[in-house]
N, C-alpha and C. Protein backbone atom coordinates (compact mmCIF):
# COMPACT_ATOMS: atom_id res chain seq x y z
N UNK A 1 0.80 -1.20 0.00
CA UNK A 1 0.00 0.00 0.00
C UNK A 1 0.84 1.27 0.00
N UNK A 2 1.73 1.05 0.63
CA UNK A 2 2.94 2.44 0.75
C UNK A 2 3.21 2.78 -0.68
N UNK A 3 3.50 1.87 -1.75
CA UNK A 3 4.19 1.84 -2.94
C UNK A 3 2.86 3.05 -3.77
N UNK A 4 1.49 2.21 -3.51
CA UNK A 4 0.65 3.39 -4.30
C UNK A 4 0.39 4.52 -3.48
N UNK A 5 0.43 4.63 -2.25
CA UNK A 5 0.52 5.92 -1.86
C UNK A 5 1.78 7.19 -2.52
N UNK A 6 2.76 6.34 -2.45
CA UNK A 6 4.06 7.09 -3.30
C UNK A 6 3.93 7.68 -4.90
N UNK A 7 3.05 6.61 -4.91
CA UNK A 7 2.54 6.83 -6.81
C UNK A 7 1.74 8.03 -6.92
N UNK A 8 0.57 7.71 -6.44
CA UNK A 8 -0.24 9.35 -6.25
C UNK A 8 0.47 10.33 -5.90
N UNK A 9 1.23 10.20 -4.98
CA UNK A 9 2.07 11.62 -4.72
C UNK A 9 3.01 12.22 -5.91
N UNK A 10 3.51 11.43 -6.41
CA UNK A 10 4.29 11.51 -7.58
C UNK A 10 3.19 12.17 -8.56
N UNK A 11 2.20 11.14 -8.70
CA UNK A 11 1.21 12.32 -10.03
C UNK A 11 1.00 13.20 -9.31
N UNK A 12 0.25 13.56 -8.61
CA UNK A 12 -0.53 15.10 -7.93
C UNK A 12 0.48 16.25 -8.38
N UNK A 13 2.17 15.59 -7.93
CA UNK A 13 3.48 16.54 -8.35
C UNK A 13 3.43 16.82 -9.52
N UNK A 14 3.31 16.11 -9.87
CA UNK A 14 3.45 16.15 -11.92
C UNK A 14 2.54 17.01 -12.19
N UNK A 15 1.10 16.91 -11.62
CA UNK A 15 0.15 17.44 -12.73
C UNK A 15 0.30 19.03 -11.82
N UNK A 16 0.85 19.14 -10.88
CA UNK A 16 1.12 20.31 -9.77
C UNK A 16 1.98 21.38 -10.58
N UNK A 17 2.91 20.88 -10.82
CA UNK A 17 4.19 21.44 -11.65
C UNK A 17 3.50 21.11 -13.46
N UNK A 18 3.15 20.50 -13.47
CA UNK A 18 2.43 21.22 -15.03
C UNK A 18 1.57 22.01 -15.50
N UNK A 19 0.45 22.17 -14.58
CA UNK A 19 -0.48 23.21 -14.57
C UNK A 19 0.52 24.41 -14.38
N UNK A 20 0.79 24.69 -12.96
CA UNK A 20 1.36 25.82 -12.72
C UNK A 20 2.55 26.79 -13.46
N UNK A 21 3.59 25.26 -14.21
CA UNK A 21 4.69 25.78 -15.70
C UNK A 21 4.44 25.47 -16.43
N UNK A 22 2.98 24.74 -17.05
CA UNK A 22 2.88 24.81 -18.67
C UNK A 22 1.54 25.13 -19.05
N UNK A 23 0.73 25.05 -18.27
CA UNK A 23 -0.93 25.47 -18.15
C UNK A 23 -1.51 26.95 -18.06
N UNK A 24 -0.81 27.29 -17.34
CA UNK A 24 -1.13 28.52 -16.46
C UNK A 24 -0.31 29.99 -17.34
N UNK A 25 0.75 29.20 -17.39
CA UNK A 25 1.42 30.71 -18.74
C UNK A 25 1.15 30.56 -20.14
N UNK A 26 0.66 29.38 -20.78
CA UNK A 26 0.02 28.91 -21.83
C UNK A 26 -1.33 29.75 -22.46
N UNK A 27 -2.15 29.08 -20.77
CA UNK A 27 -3.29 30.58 -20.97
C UNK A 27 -3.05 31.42 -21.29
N UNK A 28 -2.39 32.49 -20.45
CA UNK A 28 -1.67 33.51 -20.16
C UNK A 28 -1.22 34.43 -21.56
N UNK A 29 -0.44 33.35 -22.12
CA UNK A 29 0.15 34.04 -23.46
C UNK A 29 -1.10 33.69 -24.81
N UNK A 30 -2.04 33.02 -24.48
CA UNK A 30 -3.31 32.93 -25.60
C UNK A 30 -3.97 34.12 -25.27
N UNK A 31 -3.76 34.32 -24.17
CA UNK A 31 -5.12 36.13 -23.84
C UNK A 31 -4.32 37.54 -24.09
N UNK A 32 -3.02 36.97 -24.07
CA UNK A 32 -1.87 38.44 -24.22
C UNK A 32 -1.80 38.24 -26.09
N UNK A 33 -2.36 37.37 -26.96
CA UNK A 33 -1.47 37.11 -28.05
C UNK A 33 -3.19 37.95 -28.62
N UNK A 34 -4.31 37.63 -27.80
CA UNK A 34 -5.79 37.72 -28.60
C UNK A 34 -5.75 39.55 -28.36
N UNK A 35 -5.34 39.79 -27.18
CA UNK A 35 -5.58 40.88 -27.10
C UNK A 35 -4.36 42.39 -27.81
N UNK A 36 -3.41 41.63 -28.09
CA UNK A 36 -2.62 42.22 -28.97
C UNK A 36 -2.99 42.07 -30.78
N UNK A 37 -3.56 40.83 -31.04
CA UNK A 37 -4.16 41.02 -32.38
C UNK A 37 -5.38 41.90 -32.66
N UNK A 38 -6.07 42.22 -31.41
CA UNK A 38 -7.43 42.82 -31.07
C UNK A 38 -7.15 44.06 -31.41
N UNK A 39 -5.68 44.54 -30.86
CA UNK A 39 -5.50 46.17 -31.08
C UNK A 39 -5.15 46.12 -32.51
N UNK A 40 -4.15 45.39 -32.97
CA UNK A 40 -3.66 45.79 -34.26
C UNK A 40 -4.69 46.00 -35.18
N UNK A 41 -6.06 44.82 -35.11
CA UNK A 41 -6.91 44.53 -36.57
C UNK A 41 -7.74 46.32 -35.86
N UNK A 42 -7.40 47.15 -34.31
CA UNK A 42 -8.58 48.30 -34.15
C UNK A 42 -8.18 49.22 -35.24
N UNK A 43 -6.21 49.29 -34.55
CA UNK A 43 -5.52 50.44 -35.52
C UNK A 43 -5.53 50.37 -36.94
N UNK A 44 -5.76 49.31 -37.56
CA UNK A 44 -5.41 48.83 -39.18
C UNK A 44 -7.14 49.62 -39.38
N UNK A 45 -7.98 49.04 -38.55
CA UNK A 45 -9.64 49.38 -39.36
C UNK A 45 -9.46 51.16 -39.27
N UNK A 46 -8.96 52.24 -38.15
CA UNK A 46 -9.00 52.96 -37.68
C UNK A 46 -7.91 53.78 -39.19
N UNK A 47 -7.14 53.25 -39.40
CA UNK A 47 -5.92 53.74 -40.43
C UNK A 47 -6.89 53.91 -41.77
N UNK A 48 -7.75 52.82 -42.19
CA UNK A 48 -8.27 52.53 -43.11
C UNK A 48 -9.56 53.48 -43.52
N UNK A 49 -10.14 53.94 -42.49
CA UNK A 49 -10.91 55.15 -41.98
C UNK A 49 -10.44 56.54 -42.18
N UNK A 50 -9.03 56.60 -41.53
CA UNK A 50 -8.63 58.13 -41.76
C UNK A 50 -8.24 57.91 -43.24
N UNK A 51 -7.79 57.28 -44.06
CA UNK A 51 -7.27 57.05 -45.36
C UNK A 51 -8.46 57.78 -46.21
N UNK A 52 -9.62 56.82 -45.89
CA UNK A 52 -11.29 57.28 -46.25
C UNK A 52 -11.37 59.37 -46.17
N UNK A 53 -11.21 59.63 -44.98
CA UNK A 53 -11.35 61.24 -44.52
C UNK A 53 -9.97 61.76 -44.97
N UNK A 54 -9.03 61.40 -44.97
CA UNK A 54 -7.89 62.12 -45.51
C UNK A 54 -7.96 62.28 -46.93
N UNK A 55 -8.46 61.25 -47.55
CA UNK A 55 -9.09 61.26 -49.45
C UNK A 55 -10.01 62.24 -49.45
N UNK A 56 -10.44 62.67 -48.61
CA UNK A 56 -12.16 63.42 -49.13
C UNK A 56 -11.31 65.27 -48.59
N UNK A 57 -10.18 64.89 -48.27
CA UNK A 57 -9.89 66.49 -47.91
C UNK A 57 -8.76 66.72 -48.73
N UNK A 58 -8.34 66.27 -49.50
CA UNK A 58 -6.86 66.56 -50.34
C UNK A 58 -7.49 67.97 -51.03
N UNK A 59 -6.89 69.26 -51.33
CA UNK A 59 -6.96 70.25 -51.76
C UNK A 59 -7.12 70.58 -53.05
N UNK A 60 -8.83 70.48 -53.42
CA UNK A 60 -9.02 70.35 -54.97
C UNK A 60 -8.64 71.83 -55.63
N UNK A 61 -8.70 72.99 -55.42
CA UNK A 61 -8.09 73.77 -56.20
C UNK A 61 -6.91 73.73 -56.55
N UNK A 62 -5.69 73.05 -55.49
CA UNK A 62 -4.49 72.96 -56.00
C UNK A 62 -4.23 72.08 -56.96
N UNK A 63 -5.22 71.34 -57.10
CA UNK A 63 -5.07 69.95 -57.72
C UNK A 63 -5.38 70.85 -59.15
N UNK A 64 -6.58 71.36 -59.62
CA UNK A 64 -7.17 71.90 -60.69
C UNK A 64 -6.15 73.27 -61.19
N UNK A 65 -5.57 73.38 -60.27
CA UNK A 65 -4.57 75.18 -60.63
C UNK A 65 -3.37 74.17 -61.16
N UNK A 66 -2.68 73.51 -60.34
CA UNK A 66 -1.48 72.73 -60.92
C UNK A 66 -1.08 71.26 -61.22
N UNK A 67 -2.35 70.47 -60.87
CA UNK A 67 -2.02 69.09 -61.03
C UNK A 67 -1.97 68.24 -60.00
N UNK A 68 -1.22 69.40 -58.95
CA UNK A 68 -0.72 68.52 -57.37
C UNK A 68 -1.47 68.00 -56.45
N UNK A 69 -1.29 67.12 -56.01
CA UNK A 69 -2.35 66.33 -54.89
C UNK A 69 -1.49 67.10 -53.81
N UNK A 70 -1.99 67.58 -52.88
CA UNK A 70 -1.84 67.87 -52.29
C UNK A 70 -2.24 68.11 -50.51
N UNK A 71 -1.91 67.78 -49.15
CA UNK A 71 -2.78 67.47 -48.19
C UNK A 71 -2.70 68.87 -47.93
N UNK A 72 -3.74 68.81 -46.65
CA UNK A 72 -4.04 70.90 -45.93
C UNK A 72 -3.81 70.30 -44.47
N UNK A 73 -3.89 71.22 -43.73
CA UNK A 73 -4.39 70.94 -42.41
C UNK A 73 -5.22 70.31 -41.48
N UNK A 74 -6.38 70.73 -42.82
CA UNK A 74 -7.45 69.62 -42.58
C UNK A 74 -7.87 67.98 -43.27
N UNK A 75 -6.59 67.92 -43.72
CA UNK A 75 -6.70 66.64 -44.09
C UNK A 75 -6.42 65.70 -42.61
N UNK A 76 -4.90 66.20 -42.02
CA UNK A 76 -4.48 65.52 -41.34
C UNK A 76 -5.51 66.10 -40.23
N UNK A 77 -6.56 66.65 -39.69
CA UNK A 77 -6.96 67.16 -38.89
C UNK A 77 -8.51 65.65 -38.76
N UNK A 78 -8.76 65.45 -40.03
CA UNK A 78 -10.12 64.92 -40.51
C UNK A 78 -9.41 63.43 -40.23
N UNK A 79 -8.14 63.14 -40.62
CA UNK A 79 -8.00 62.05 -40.60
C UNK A 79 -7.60 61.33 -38.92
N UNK A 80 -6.80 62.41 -38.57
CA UNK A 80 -7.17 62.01 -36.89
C UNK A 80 -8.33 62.15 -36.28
N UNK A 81 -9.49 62.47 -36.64
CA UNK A 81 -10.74 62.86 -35.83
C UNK A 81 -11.62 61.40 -36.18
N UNK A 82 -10.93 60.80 -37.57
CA UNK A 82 -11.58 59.32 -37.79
C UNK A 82 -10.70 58.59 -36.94
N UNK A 83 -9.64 58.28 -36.56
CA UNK A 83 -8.38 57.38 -35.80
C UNK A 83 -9.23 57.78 -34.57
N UNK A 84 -9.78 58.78 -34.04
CA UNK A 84 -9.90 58.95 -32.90
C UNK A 84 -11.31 58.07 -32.28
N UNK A 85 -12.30 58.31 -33.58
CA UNK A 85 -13.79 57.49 -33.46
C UNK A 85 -13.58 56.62 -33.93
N UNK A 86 -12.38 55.68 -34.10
CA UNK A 86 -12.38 53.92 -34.42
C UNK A 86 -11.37 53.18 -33.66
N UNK A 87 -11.23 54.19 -32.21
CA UNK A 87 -10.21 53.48 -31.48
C UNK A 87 -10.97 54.08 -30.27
N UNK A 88 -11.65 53.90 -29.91
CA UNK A 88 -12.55 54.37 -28.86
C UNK A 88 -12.14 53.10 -27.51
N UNK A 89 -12.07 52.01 -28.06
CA UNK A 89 -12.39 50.85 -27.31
C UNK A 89 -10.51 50.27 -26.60
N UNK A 90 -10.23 50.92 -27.77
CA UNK A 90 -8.53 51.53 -27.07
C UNK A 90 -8.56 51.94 -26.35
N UNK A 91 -8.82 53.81 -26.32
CA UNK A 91 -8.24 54.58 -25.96
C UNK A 91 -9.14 54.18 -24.18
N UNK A 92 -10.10 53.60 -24.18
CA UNK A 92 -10.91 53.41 -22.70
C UNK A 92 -9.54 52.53 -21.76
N UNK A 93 -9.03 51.92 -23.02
CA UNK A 93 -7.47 50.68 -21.72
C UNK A 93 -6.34 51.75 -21.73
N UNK A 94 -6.41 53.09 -22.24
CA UNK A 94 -4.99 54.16 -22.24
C UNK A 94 -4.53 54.06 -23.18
N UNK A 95 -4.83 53.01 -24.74
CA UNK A 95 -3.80 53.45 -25.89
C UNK A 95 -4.75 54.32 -27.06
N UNK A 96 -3.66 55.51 -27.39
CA UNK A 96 -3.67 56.39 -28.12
C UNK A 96 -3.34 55.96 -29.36
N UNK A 97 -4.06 56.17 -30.66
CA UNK A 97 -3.46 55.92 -31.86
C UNK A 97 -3.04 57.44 -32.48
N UNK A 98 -2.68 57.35 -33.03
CA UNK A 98 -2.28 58.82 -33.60
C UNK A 98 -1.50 58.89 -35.53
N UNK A 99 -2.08 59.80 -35.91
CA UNK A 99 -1.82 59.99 -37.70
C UNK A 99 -0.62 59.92 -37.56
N UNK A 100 0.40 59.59 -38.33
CA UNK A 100 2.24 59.92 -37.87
C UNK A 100 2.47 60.04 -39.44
N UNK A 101 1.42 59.96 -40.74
CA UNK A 101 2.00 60.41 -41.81
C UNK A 101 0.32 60.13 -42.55
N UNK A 102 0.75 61.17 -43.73
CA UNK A 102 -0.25 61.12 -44.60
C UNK A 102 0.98 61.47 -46.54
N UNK A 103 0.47 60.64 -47.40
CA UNK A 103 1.50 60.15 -48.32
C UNK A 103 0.55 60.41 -49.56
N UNK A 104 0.40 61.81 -50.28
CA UNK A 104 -0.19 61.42 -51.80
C UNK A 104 0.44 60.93 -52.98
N UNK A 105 -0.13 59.60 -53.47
CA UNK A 105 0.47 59.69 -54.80
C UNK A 105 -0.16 60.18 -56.23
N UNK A 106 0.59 60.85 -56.64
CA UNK A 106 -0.66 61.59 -58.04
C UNK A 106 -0.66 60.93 -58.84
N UNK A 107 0.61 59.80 -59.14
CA UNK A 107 0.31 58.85 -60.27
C UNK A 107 -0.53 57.59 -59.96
N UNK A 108 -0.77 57.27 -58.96
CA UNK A 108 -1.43 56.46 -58.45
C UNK A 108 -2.92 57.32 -58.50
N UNK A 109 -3.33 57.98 -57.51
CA UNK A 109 -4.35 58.83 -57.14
C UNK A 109 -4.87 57.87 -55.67
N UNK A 110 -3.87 58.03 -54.95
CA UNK A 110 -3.97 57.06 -53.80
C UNK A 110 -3.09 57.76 -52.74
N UNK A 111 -4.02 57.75 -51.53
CA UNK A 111 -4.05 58.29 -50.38
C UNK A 111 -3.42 57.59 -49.12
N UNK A 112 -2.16 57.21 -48.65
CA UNK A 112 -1.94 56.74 -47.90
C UNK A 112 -1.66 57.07 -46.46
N UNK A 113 -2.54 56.99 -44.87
CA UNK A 113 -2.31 57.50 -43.62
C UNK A 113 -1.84 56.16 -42.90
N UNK A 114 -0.72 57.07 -42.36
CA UNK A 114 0.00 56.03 -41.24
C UNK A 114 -0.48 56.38 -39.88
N UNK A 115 -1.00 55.47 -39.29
CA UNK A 115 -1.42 55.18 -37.62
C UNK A 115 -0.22 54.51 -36.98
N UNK A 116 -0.09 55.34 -35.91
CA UNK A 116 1.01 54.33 -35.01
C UNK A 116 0.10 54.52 -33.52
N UNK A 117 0.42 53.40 -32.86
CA UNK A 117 -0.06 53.59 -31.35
C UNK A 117 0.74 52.53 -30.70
N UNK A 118 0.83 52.68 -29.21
CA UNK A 118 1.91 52.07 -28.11
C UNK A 118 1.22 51.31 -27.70
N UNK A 119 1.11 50.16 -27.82
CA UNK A 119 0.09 48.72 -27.20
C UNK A 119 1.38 48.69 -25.78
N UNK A 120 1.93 49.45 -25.49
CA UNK A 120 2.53 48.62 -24.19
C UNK A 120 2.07 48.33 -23.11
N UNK A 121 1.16 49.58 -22.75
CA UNK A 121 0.29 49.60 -21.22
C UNK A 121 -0.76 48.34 -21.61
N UNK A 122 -0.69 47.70 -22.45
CA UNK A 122 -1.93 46.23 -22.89
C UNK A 122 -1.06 45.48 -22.12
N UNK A 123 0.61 45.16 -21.43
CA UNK A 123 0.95 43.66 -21.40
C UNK A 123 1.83 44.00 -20.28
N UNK A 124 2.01 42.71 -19.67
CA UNK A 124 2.97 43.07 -18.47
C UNK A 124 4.30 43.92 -18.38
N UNK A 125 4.93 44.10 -17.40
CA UNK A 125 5.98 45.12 -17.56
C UNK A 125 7.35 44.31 -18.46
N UNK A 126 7.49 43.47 -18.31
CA UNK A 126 8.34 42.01 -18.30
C UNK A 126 8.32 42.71 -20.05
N UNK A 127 7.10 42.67 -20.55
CA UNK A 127 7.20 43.20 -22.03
C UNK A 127 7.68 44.18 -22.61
N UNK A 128 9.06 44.45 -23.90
CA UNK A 128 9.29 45.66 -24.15
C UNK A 128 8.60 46.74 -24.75
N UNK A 129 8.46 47.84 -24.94
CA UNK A 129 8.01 48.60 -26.35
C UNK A 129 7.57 47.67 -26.70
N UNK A 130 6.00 48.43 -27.02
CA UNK A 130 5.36 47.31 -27.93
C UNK A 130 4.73 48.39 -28.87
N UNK A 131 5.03 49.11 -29.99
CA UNK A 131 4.28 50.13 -30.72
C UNK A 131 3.94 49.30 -32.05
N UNK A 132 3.14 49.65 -33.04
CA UNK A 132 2.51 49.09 -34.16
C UNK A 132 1.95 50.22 -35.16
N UNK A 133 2.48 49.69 -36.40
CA UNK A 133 2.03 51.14 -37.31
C UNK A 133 1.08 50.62 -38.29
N UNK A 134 0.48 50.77 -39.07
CA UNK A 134 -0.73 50.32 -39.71
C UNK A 134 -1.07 51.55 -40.75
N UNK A 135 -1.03 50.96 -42.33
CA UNK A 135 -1.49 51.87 -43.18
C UNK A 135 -2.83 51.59 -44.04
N UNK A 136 -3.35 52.69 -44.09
CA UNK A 136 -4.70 53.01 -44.62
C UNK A 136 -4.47 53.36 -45.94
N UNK A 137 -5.58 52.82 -46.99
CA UNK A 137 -5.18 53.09 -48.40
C UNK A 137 -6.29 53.68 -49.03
N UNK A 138 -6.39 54.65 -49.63
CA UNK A 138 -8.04 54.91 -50.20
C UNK A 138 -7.60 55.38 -51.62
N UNK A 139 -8.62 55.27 -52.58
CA UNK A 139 -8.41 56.23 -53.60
C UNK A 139 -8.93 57.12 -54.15
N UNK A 140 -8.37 58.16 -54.45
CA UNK A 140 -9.13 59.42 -55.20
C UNK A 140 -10.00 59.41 -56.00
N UNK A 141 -10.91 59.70 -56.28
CA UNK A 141 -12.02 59.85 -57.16
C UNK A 141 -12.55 60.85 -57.76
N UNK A 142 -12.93 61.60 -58.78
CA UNK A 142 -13.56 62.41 -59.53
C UNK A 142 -12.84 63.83 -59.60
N UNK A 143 -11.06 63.48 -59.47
CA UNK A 143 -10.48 64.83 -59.85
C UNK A 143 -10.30 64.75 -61.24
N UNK A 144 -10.26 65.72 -61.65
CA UNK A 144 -10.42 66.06 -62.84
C UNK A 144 -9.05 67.08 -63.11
N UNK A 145 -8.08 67.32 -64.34
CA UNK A 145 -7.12 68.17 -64.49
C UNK A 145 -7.54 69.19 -65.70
């Protein structure tokens, strides 16, 4: 009887020390991996948005006087005010996304805004810098030269 008492003790150990080092941080890194893809697919939809409002503000007289695509103030102004209403569910855990570029191409007729935001305050300290940039693509429509 001693011999299976020894045996159980031995599993209980095993499954003791496997839950706790292979169970338990396993979880752990499936809810840190969901909630880091969670931000990226917010900032990518949020990029894809200001791309949308940054297209609808490019400066049509300059375009019609000389050709140039050109952004204003209120491009990049319109396009953060969309980053700002598609990261709402962010900015409630502390991360900020923010415009960090807006890119016309005239031979293209394509509008490109860069979003960057700091996912770090999402993950333990143990984690470095964690920032992510994400570009938005839209295209121009109905300029005319």
């Amino acid at each position: 009887m001693s011999m299976r008492r020894d045996h159980r003790g031995y599993s209980m150990t095993f499954w003791a020390v496997f839950i706790g080092f292979v169970l338990i941080p396993a979880l752990a890194m499936a809810i840190e991996l969901g909630r880091y893809f969670y931000a990226i697919s917010e900032v990518a939809k949020s990029a894809d948005a200001a791309a949308v409002a940054a297209a609808a503000e490019i400066n049509q007289r300059t375009f019609q006087d000389s050709g140039a695509l050109v952004p204003t103030g209120k491009t990049w102004e319109n396009a953060q005010s969309y980053v700002n209403q598609n990261t709402v569910g962010l900015a409630a855990k502390g991360v900020h996304a923010y415009v960090t570029g807006i890119q016309v191409s005239g031979s293209e007729n394509i509008v490109r805004v860069y979003v960057s935001a700091n996912l770090t305050i999402l993950f333990p300290s143990i984690v470095p810098n964690v920032t992510v940039t994400e570009t938005g693509i839209a295209k121009l429509r109905a300029f005319t030269h």
